[in-house]
PDB file of N, CA and C in Angstrom:
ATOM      1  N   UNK A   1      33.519   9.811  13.260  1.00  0.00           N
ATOM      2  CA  UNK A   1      32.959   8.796  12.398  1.00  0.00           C
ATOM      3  C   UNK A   1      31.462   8.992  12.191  1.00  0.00           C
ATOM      4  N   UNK A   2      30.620   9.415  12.901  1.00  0.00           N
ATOM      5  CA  UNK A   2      29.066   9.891  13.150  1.00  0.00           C
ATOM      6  C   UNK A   2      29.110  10.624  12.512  1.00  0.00           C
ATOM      7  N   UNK A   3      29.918  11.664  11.979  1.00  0.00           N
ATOM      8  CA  UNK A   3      29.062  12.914  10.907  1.00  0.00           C
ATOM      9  C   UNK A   3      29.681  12.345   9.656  1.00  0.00           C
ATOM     10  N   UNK A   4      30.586  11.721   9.371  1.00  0.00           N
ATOM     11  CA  UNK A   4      30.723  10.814   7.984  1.00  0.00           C
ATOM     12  C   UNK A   4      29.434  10.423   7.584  1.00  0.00           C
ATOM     13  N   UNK A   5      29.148   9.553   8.567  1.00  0.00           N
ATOM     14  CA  UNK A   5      27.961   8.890   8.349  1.00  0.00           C
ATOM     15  C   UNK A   5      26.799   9.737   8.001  1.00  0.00           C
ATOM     16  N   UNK A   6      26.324  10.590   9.030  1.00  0.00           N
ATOM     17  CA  UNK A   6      25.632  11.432   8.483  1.00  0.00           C
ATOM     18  C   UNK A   6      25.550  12.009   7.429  1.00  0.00           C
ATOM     19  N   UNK A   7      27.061  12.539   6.805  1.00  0.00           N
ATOM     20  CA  UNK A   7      26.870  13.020   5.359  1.00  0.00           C
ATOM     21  C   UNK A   7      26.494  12.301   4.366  1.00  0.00           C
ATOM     22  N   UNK A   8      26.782  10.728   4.542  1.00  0.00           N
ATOM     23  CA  UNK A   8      26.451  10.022   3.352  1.00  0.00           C
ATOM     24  C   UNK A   8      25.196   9.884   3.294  1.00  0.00           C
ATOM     25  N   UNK A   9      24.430  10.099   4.513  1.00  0.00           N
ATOM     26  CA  UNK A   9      22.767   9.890   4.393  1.00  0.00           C
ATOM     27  C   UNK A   9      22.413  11.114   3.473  1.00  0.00           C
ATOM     28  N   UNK A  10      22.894  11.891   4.209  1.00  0.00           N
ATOM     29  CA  UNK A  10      22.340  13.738   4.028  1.00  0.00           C
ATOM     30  C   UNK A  10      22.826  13.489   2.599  1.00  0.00           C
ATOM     31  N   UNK A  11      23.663  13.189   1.824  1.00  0.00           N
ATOM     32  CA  UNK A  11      23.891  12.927   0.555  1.00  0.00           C
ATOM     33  C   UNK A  11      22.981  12.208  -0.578  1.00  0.00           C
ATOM     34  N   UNK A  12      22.739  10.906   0.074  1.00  0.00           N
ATOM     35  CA  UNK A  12      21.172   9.690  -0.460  1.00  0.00           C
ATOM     36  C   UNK A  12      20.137  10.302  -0.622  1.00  0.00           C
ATOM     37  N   UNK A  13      19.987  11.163   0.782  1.00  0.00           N
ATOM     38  CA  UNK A  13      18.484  11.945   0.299  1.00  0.00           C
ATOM     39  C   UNK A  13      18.782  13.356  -0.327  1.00  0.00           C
ATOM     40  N   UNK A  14      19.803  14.053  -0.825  1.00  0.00           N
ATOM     41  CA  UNK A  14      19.726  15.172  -1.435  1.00  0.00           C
ATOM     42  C   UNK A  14      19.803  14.570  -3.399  1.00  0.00           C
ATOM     43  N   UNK A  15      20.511  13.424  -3.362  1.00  0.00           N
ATOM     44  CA  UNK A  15      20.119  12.715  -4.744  1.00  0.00           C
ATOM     45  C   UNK A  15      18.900  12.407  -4.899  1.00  0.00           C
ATOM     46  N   UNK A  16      18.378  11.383  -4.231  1.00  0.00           N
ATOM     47  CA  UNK A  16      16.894  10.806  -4.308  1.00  0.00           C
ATOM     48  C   UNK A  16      16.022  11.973  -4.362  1.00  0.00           C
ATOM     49  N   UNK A  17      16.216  12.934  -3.890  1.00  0.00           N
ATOM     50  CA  UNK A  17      15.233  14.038  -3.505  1.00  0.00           C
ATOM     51  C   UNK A  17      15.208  14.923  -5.068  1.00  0.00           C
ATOM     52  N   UNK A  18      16.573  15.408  -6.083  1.00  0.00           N
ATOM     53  CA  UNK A  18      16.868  15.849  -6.773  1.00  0.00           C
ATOM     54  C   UNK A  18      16.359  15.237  -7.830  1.00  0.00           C
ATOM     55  N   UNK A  19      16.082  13.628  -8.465  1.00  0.00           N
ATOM     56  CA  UNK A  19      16.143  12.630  -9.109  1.00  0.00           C
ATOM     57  C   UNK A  19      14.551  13.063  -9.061  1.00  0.00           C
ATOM     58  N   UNK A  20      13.754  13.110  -7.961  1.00  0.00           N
ATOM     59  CA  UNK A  20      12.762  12.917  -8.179  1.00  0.00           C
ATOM     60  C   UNK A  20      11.841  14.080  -8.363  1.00  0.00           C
ATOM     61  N   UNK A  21      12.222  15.004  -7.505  1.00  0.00           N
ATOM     62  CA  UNK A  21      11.939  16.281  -8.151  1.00  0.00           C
ATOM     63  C   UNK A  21      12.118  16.556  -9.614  1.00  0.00           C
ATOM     64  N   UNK A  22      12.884  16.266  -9.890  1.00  0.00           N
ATOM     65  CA  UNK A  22      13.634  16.439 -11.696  1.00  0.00           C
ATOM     66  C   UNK A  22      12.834  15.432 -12.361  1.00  0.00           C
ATOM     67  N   UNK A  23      12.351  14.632 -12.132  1.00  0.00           N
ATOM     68  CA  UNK A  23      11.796  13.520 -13.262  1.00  0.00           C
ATOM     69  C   UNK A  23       9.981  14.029 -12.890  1.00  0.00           C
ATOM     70  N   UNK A  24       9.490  14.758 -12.080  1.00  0.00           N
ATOM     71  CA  UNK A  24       7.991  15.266 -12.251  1.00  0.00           C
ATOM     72  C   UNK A  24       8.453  16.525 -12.640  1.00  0.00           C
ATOM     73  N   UNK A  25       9.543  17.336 -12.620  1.00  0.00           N
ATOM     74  CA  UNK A  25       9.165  18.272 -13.719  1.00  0.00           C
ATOM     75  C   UNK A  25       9.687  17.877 -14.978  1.00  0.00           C
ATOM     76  N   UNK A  26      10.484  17.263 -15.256  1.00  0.00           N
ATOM     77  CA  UNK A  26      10.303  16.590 -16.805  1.00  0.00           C
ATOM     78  C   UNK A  26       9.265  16.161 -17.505  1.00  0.00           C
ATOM     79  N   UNK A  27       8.449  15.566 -16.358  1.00  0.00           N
ATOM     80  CA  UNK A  27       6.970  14.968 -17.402  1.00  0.00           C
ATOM     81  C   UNK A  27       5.839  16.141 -16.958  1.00  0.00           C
ATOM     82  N   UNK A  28       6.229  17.247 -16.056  1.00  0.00           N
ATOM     83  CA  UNK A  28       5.143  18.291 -16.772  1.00  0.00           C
ATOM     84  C   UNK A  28       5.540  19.599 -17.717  1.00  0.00           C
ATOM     85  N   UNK A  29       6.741  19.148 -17.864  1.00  0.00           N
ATOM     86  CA  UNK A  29       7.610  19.789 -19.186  1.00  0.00           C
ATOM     87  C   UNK A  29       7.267  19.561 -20.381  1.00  0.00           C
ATOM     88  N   UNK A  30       6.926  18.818 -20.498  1.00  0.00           N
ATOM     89  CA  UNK A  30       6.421  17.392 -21.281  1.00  0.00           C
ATOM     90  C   UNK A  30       5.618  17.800 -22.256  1.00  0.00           C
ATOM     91  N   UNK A  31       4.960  18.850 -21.648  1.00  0.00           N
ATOM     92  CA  UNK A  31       3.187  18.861 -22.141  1.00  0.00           C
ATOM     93  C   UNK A  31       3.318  20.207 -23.116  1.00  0.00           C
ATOM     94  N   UNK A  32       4.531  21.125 -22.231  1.00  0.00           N
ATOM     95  CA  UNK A  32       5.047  22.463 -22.795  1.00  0.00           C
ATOM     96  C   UNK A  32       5.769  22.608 -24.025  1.00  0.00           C
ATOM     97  N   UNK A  33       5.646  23.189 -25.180  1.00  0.00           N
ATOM     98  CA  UNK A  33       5.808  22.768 -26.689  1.00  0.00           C
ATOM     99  C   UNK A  33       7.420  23.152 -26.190  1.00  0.00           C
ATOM    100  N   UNK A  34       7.821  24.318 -25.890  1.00  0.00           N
ATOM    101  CA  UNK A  34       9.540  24.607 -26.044  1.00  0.00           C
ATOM    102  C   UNK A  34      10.249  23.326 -25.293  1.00  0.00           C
ATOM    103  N   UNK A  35       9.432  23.102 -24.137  1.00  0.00           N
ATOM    104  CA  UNK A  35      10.218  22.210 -22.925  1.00  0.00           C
ATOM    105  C   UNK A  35      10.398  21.065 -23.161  1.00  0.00           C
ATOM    106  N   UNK A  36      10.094  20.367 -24.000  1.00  0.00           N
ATOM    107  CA  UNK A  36       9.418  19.224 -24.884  1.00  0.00           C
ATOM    108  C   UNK A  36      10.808  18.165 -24.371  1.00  0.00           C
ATOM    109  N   UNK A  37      12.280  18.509 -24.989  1.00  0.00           N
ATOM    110  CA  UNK A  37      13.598  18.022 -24.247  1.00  0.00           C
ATOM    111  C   UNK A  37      13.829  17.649 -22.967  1.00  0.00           C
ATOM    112  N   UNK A  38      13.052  18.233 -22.303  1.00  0.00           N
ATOM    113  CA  UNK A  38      13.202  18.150 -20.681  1.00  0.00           C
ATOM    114  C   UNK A  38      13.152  16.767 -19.821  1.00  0.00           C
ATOM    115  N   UNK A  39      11.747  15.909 -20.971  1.00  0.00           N
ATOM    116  CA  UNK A  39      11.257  14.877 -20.676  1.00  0.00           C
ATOM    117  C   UNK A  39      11.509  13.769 -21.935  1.00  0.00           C
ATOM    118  N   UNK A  40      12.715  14.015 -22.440  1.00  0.00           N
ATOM    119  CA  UNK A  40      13.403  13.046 -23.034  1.00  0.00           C
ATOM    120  C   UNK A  40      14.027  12.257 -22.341  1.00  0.00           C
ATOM    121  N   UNK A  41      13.503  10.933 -21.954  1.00  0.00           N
ATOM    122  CA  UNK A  41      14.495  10.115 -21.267  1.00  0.00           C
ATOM    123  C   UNK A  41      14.529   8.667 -21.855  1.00  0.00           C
ATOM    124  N   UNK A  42      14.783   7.578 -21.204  1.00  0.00           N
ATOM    125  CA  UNK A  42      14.646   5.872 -21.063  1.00  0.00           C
ATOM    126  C   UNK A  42      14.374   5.323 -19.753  1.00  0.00           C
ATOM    127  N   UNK A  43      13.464   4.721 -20.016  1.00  0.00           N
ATOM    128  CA  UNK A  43      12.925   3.556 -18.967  1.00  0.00           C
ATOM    129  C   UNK A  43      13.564   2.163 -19.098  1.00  0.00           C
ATOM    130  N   UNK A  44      14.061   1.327 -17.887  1.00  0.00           N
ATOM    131  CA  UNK A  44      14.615   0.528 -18.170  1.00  0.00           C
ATOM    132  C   UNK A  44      14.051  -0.530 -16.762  1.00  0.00           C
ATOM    133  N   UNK A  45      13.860  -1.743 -16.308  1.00  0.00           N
ATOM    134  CA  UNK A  45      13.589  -2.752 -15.293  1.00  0.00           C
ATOM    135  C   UNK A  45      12.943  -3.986 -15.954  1.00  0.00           C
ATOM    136  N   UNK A  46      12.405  -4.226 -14.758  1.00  0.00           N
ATOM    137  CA  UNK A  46      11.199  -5.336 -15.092  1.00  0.00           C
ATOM    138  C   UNK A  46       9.909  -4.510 -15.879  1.00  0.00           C
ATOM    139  N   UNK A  47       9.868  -5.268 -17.054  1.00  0.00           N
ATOM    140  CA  UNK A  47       8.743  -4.933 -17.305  1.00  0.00           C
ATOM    141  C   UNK A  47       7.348  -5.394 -17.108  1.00  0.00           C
ATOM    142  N   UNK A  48       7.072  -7.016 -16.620  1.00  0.00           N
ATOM    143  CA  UNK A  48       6.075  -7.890 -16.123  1.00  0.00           C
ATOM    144  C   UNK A  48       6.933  -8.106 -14.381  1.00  0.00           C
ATOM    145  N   UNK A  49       5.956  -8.084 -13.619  1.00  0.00           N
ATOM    146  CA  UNK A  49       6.686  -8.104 -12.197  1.00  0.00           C
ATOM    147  C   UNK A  49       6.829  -9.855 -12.318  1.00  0.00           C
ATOM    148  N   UNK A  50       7.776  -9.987 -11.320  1.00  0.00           N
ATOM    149  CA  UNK A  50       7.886 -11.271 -11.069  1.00  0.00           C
ATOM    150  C   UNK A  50       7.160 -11.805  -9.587  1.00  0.00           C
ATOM    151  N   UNK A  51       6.211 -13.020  -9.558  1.00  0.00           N
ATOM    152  CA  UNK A  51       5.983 -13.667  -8.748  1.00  0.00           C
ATOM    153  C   UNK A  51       5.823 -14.939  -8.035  1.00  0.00           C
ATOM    154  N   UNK A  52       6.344 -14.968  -6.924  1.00  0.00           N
ATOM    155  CA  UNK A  52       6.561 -15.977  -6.210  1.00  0.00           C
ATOM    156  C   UNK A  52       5.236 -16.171  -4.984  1.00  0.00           C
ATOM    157  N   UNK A  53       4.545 -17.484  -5.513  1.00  0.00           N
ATOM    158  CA  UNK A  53       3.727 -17.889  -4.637  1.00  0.00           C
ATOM    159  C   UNK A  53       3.996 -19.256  -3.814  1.00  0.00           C
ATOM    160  N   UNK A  54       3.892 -19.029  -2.742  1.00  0.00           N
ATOM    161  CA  UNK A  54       4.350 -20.047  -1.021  1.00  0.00           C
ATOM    162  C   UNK A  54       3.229 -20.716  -0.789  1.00  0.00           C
ATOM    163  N   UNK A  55       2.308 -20.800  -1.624  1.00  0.00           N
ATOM    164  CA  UNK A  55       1.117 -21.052  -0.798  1.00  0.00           C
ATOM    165  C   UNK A  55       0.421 -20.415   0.633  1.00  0.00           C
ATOM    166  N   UNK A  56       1.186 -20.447   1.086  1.00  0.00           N
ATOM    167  CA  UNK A  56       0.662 -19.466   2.328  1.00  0.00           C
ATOM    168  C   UNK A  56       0.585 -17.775   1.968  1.00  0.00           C
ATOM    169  N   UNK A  57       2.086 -17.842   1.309  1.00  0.00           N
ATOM    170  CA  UNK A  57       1.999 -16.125   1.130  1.00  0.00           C
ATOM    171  C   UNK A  57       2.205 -15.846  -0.684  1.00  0.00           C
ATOM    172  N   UNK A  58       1.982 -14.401  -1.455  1.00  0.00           N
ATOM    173  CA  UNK A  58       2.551 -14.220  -2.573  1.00  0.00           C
ATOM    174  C   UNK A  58       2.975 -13.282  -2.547  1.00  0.00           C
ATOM    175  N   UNK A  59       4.503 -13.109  -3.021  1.00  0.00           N
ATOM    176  CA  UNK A  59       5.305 -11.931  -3.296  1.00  0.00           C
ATOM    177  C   UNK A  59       5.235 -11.493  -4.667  1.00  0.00           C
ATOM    178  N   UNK A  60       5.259 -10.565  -4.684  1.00  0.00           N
ATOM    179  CA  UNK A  60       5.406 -10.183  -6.005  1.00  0.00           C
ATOM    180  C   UNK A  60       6.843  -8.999  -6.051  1.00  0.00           C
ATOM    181  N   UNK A  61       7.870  -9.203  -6.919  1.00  0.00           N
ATOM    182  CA  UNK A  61       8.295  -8.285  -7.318  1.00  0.00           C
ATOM    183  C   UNK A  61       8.442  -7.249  -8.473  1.00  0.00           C
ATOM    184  N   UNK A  62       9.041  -6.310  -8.156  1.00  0.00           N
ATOM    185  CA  UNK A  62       8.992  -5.596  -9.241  1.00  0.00           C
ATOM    186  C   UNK A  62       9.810  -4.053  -9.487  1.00  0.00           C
ATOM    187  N   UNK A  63      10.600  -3.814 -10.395  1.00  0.00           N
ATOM    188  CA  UNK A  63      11.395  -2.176 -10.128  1.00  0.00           C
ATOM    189  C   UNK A  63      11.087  -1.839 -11.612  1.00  0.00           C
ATOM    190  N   UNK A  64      10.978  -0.501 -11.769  1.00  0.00           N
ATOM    191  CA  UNK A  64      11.117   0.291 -12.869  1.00  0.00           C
ATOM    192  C   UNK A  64      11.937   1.119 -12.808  1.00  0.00           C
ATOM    193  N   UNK A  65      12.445   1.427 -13.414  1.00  0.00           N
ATOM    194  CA  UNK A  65      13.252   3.130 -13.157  1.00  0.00           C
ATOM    195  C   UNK A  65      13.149   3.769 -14.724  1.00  0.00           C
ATOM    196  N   UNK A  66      13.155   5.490 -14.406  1.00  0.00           N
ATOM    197  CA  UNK A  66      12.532   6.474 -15.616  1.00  0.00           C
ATOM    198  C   UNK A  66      13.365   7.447 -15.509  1.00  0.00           C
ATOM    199  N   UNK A  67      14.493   7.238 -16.310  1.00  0.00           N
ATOM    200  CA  UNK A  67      15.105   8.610 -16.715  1.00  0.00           C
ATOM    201  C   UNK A  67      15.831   9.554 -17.391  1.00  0.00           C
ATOM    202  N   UNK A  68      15.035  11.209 -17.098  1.00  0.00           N
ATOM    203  CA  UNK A  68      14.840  11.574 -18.608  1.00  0.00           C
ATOM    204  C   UNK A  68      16.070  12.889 -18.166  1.00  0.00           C
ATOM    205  N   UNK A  69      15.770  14.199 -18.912  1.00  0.00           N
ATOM    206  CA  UNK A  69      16.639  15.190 -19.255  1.00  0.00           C
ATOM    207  C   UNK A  69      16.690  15.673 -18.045  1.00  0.00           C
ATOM    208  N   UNK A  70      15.329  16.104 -17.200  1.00  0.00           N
ATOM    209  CA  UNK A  70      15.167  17.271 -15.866  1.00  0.00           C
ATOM    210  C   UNK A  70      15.421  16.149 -14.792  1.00  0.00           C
ATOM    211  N   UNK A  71      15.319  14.739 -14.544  1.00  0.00           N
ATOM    212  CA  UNK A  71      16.142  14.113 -13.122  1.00  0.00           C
ATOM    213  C   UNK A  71      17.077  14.563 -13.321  1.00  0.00           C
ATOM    214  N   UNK A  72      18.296  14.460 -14.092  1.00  0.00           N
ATOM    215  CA  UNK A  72      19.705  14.467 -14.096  1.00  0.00           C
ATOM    216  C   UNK A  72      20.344  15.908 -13.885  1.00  0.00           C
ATOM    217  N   UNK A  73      19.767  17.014 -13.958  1.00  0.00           N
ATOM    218  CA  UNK A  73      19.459  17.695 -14.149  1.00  0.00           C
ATOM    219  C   UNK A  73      19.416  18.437 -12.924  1.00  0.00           C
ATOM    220  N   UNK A  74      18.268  17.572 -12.019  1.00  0.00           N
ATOM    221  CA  UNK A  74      18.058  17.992 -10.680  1.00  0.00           C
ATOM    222  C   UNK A  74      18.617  17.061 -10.042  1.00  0.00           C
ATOM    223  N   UNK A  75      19.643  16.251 -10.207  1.00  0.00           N
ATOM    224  CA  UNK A  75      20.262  15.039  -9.675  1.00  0.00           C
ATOM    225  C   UNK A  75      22.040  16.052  -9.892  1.00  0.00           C
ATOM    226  N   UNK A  76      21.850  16.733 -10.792  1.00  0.00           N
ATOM    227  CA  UNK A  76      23.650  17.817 -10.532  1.00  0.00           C
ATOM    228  C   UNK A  76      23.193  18.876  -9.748  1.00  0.00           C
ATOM    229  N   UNK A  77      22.110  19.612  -9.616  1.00  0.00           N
ATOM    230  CA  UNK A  77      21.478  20.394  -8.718  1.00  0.00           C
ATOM    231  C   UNK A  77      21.861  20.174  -7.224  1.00  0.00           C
ATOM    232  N   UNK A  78      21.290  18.629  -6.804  1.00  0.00           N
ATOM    233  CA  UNK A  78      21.434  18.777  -5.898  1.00  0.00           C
ATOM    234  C   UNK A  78      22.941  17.981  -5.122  1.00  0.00           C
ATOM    235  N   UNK A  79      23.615  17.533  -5.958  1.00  0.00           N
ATOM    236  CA  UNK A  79      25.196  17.596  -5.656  1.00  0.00           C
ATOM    237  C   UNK A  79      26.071  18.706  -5.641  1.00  0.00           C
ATOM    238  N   UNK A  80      25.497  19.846  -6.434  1.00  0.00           N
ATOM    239  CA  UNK A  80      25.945  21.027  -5.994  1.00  0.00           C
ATOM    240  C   UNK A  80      25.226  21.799  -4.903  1.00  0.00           C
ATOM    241  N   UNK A  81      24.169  21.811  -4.495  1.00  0.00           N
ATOM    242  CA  UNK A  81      23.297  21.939  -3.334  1.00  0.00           C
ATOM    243  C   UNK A  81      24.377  21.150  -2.084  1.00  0.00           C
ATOM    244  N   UNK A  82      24.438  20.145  -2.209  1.00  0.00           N
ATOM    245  CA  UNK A  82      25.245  19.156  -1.288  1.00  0.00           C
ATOM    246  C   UNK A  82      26.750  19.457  -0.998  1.00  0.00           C
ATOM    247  N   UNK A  83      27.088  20.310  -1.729  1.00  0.00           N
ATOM    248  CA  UNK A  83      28.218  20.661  -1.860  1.00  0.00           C
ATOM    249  C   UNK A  83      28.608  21.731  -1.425  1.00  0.00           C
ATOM    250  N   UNK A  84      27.794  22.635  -1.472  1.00  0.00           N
ATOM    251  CA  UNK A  84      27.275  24.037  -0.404  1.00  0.00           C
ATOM    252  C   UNK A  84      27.484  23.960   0.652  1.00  0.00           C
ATOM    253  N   UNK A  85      26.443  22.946   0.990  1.00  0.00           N
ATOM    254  CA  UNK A  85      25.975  23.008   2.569  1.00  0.00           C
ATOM    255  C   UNK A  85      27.232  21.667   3.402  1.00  0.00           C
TER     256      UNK A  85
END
């Protein structure tokens, strides 16, 4: 049951890791006239954070998420990476 577990971690961070790698080279793709596709994506969340003040304390929340051609990209990368190992 322990290396189940383990794989699903070892899995979270080979996505997260892929996703994010892939979405900074999309936006320095970006800049490159051929690569220009790379960093085609959609942004989608909160766009004004939301906040909650306690008087004592203030939270603020807030999520964005950004994504374009090279996360997804490096998000099948590394499910086949994951899939390897």
């Amino acid at each position: 049951m322990a290396t189940r577990d383990k794989n699903i971690w070892i899995l979270i961070l080979f996505i997260l890791s892929g996703l994010v790698i892939g979405g900074l080279l999309g936006e320095l793709a970006g800049q490159v006239d051929f690569l220009w596709w790379l960093s085609y994506g959609q942004s989608f969340g909160l766009e004004t954070p939301i906040s909650l003040n306690l008087n004592i304390v203030q939270i603020t929340f807030g999520l964005m998420f950004k994504i374009n051609i090279a996360s997804i990209i490096g998000l099948i990368i590394a499910i086949l990476i994951y899939r390897k190992v």
